[in-house]
N, C-alpha and C. Protein backbone atom coordinates (compact mmCIF):
# COMPACT_ATOMS: atom_id res chain seq x y z
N UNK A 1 291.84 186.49 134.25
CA UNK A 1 291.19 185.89 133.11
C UNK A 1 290.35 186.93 132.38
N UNK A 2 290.37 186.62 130.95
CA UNK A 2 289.94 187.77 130.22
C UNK A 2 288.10 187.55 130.05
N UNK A 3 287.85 186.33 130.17
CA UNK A 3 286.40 185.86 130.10
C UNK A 3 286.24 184.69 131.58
N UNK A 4 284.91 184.62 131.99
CA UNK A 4 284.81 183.83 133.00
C UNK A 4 284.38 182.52 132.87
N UNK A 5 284.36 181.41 133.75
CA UNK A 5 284.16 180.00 133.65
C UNK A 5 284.22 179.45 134.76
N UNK A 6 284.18 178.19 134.98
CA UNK A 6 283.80 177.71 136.27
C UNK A 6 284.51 178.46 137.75
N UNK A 7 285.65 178.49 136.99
CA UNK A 7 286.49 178.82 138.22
C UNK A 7 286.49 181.05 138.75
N UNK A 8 285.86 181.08 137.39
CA UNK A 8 286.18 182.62 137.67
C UNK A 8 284.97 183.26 137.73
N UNK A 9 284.43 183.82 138.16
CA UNK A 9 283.06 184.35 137.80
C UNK A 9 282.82 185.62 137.11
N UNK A 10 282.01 185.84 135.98
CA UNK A 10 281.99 187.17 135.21
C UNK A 10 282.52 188.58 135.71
N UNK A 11 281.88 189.02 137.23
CA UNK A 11 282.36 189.80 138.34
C UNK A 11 283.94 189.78 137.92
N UNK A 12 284.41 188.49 138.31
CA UNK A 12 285.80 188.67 138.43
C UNK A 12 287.01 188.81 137.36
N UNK A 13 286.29 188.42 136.12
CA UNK A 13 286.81 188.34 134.56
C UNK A 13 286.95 189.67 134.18
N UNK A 14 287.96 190.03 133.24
CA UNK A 14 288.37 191.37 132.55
C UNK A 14 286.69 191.86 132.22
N UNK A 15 286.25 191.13 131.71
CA UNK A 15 284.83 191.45 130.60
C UNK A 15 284.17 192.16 132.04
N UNK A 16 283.96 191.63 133.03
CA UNK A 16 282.72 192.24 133.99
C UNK A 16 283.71 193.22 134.63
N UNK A 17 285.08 193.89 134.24
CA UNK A 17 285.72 194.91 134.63
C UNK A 17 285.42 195.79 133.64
N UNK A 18 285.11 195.80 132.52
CA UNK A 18 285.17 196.40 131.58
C UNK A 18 284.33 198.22 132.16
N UNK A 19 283.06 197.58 132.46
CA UNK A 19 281.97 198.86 133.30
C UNK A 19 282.38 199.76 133.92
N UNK A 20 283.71 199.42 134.93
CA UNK A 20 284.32 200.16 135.85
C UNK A 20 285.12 201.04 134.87
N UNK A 21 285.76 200.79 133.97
CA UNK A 21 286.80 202.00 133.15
C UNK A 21 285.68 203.08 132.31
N UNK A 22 284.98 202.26 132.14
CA UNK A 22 284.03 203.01 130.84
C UNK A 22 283.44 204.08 131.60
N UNK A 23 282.90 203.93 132.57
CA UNK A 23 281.90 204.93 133.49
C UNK A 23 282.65 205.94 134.10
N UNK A 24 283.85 206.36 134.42
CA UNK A 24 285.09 207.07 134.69
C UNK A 24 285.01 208.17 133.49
N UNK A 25 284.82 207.90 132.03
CA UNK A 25 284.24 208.39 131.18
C UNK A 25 285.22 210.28 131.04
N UNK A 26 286.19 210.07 131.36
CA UNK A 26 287.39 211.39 132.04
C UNK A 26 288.24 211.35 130.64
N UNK A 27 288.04 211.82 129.61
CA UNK A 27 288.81 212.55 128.34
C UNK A 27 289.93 213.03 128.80
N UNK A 28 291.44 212.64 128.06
CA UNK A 28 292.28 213.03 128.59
C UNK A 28 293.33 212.73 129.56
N UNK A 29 292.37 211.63 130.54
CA UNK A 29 293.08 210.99 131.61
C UNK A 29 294.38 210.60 131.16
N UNK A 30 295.34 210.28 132.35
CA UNK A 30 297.00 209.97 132.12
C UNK A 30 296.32 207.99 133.07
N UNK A 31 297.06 207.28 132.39
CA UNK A 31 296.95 206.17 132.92
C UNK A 31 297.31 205.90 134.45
N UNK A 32 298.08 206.69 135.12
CA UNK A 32 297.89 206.91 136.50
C UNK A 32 297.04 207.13 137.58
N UNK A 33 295.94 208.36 136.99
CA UNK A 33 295.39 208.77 137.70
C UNK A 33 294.12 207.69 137.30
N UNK A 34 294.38 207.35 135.94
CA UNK A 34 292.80 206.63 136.03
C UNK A 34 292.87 205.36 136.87
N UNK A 35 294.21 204.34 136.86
CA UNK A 35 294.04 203.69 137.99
C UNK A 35 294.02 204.13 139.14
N UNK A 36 294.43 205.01 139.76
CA UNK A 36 294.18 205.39 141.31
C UNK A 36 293.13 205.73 141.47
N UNK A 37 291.88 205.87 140.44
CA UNK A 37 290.43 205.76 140.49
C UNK A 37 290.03 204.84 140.45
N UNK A 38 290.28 204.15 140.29
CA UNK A 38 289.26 202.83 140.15
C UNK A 38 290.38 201.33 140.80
N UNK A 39 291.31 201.92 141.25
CA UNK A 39 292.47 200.99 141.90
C UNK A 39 291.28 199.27 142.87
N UNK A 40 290.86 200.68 143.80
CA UNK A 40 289.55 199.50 144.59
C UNK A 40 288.63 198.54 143.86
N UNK A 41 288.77 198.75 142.89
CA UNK A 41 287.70 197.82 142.31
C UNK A 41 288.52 196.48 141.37
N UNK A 42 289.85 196.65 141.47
CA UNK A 42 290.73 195.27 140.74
C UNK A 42 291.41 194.60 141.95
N UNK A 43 291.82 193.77 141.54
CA UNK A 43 292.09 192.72 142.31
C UNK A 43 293.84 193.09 142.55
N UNK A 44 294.49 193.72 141.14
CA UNK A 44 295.76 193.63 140.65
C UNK A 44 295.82 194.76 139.84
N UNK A 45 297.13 195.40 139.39
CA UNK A 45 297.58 196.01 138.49
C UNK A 45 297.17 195.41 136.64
N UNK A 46 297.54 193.98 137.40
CA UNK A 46 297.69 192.55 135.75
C UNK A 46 296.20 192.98 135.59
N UNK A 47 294.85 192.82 136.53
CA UNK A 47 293.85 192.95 136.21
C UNK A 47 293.20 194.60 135.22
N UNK A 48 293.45 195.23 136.26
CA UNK A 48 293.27 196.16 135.57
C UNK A 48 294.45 196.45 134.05
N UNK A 49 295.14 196.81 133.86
CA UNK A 49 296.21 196.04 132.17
C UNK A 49 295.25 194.99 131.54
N UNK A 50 294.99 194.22 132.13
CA UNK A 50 294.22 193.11 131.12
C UNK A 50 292.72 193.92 130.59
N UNK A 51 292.01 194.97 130.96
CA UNK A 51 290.64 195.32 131.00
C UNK A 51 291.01 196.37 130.11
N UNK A 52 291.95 196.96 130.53
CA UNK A 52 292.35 198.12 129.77
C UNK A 52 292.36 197.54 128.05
N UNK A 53 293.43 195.93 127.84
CA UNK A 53 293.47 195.62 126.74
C UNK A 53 292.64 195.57 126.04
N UNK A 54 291.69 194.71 126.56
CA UNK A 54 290.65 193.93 126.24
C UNK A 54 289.68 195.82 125.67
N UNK A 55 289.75 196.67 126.07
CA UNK A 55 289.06 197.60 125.69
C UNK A 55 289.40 198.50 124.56
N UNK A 56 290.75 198.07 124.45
CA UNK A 56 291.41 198.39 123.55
C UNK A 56 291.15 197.79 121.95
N UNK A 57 291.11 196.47 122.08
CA UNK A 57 291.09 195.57 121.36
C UNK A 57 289.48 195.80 120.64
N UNK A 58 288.65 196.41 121.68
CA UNK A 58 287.39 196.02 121.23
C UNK A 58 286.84 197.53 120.91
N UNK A 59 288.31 198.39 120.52
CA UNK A 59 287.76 199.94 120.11
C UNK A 59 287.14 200.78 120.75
N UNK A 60 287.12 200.74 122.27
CA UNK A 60 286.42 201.50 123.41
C UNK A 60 287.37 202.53 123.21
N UNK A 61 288.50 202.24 123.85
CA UNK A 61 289.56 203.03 123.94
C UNK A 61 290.74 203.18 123.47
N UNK A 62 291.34 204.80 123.11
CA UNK A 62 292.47 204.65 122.68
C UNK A 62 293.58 205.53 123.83
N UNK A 63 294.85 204.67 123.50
CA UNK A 63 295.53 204.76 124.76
C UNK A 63 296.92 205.18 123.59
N UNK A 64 297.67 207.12 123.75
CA UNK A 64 298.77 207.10 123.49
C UNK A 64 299.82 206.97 124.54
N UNK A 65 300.68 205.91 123.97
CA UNK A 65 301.44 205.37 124.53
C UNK A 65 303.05 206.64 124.97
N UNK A 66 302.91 207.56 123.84
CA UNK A 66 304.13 208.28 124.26
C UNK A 66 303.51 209.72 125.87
N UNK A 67 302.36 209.68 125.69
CA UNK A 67 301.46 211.04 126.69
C UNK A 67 301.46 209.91 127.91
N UNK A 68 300.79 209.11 127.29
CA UNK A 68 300.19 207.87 128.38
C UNK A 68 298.73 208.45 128.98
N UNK A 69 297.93 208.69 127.85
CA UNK A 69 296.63 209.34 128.21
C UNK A 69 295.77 208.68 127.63
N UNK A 70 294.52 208.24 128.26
CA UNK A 70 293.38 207.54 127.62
C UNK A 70 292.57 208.66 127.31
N UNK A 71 292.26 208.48 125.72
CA UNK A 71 290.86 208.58 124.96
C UNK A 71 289.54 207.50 124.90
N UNK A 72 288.77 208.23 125.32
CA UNK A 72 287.49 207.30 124.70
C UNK A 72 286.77 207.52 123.55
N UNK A 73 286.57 205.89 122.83
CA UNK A 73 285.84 205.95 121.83
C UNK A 73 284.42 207.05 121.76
N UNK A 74 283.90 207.57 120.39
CA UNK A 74 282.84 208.01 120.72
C UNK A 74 281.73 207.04 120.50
């Protein structure tokens, strides 16, 4: 879930994942290695993809799709 509610708790929602990608803060990264950093802290692959979006969406990060390398917003 991308936001939390009864059943999910903020912790467990994309939004309270969001902290974990941002603080990694690694220019350049290949989408591989940045999940095998922070792998322990999702539940799922879907989870982490969903946080990634959601960060996307909200201009944190930009992700080229042909490198497969995350930029962060400044």
């Amino acid at each position: 879930m991308i936001t939390p509610n009864k059943a999910i708790s903020l912790k467990e929602s994309a939004l309270g994942h969001l902290g974990v990608i941002l603080k990694v803060r690694v220019e350049g990264m290949d989408l591989i290695t940045l999940y095998h950093k922070v792998a322990d802290q999702f539940e799922s692959l879907d989870q982490f993809l969903l946080t990634l979006d959601t960060l996307y969406i909200l201009g944190r990060i930009d992700v080229n799709v042909t490198t497969r390398v995350v930029n962060y917003a400044p």
